[in-house]
C-alpha atoms as a PDB file:
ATOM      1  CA  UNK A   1      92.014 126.221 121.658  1.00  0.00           C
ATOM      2  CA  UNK A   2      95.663 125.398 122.093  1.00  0.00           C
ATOM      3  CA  UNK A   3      97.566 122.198 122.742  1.00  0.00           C
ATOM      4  CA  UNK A   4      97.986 123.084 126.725  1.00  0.00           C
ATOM      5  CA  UNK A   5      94.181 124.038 126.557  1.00  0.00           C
ATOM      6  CA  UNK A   6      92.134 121.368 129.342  1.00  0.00           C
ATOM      7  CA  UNK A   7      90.339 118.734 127.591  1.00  0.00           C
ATOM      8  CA  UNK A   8      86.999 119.861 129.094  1.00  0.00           C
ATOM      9  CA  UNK A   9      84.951 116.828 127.106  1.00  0.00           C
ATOM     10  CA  UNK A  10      86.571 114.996 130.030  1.00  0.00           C
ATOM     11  CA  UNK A  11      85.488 117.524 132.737  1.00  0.00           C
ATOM     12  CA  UNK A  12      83.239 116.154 135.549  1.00  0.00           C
ATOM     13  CA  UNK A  13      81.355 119.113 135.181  1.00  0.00           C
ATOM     14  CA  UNK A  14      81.012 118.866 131.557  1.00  0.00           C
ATOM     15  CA  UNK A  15      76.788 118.346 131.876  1.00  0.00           C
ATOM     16  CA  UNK A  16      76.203 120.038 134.807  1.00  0.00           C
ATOM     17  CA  UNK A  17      74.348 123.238 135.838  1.00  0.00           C
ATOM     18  CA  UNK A  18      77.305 125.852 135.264  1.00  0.00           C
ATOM     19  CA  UNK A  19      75.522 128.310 137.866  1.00  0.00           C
ATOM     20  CA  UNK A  20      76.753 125.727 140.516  1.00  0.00           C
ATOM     21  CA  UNK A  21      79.961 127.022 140.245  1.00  0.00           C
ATOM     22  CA  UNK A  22      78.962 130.561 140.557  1.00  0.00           C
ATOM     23  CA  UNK A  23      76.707 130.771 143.537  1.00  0.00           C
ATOM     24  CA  UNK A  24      79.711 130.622 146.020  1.00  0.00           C
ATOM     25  CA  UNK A  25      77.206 132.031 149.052  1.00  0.00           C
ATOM     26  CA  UNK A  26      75.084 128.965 149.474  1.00  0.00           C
ATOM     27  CA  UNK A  27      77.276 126.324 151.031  1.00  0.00           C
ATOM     28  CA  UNK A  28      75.519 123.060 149.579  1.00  0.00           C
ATOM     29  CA  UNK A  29      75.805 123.971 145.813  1.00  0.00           C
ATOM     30  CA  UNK A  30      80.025 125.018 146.916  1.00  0.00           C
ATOM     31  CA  UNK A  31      80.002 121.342 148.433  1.00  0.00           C
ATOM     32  CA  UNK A  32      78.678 119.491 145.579  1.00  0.00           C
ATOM     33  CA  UNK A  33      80.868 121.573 142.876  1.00  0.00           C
ATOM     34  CA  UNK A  34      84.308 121.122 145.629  1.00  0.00           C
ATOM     35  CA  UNK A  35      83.002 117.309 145.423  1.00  0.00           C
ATOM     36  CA  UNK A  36      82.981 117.451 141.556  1.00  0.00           C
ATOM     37  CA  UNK A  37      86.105 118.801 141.056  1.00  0.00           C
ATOM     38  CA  UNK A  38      88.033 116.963 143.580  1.00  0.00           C
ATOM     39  CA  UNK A  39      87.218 113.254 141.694  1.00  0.00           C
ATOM     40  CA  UNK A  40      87.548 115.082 138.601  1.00  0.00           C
ATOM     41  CA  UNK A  41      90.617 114.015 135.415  1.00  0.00           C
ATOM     42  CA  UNK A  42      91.392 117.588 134.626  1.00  0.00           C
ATOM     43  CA  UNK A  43      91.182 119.283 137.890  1.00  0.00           C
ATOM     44  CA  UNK A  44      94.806 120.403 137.867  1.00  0.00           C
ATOM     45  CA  UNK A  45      94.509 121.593 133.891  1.00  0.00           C
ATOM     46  CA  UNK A  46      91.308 123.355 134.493  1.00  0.00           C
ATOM     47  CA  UNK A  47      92.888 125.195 137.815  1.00  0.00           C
ATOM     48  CA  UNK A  48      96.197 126.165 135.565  1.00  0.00           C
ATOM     49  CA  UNK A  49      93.592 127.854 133.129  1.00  0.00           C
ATOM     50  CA  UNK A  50      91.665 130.031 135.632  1.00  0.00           C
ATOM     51  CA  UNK A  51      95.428 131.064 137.705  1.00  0.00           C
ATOM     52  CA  UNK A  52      96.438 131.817 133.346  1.00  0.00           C
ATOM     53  CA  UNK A  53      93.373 133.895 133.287  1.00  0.00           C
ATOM     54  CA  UNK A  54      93.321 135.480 136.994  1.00  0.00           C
ATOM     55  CA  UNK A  55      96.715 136.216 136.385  1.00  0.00           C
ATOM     56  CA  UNK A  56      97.679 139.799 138.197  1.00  0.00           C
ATOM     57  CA  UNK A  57      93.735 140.237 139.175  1.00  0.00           C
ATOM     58  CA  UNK A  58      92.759 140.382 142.734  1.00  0.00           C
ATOM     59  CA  UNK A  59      90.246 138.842 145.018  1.00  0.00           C
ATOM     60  CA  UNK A  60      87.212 140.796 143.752  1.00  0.00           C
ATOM     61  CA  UNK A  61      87.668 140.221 140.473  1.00  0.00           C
ATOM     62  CA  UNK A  62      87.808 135.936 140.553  1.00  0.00           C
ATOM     63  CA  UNK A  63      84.637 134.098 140.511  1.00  0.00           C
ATOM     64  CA  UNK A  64      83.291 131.254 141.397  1.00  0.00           C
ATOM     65  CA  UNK A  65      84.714 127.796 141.679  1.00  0.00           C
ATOM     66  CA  UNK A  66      87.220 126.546 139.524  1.00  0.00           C
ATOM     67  CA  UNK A  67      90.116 123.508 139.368  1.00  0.00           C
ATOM     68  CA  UNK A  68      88.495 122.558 142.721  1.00  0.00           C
ATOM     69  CA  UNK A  69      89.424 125.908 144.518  1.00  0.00           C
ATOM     70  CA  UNK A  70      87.349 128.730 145.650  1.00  0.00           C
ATOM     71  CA  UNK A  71      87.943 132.320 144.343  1.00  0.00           C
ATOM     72  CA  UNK A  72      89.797 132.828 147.598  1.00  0.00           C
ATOM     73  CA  UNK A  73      91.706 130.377 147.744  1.00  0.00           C
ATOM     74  CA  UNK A  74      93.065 130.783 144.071  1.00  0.00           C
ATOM     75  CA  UNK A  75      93.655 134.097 145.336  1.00  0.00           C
ATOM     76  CA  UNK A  76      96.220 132.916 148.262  1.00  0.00           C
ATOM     77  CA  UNK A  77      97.617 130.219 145.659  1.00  0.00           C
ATOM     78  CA  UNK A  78      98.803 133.365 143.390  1.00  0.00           C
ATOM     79  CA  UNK A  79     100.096 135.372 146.222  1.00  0.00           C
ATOM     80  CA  UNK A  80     102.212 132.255 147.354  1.00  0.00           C
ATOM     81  CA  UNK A  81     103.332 131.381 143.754  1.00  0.00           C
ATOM     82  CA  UNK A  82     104.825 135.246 143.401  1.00  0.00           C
ATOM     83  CA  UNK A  83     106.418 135.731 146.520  1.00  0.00           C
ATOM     84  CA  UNK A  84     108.183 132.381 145.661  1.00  0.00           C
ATOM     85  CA  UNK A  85     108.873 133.222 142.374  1.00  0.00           C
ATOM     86  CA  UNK A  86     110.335 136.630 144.192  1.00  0.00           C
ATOM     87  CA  UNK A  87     112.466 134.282 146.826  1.00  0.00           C
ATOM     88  CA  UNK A  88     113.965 132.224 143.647  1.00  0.00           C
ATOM     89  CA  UNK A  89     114.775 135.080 141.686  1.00  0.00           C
ATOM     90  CA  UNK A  90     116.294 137.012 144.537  1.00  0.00           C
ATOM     91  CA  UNK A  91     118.366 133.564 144.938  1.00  0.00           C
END
């Protein structure tokens, strides 16, 4: 684990059913893990490690629920991060 690793002791999820995360297709378990995250310490920390580890993947391949975002919407995040990245660079 490295320095800029999250802290997940200090995860609201920390003893909490993992599947919860996973089963994106029934809409009460997304709610109560969106919930979790959202009042959660390392929220932004734990979404900066899953965009690390999506990085250059696409939709299919990103699971779940993680740094209170849905696979989709991590998705859209990293397509708006590059094309500003490509606007800056191009500046």
């Amino acid at each position: 684990m490295t320095s800029d690793a999250p802290d997940w002791a200090k995860a609201a999820c920390r003893d909490m059913d993992v599947d919860l995360w996973f089963r994106e297709a029934d809409q009460a378990d997304t709610r109560l893990a969106l919930s979790t995250c959202s009042g959660c310490e390392i929220r932004i920390e734990c979404l900066e490690a899953a965009m690390d580890e999506e990085k250059g993947k696409g939709y299919q391949m990103r699971h779940g629920i993680r740094g209170g975002l849905t696979k989709g919407q991590r998705h859209d995040l990293a397509a708006s991060r590059r094309k500003a990245a490509r606007a800056a660079a191009a500046a």
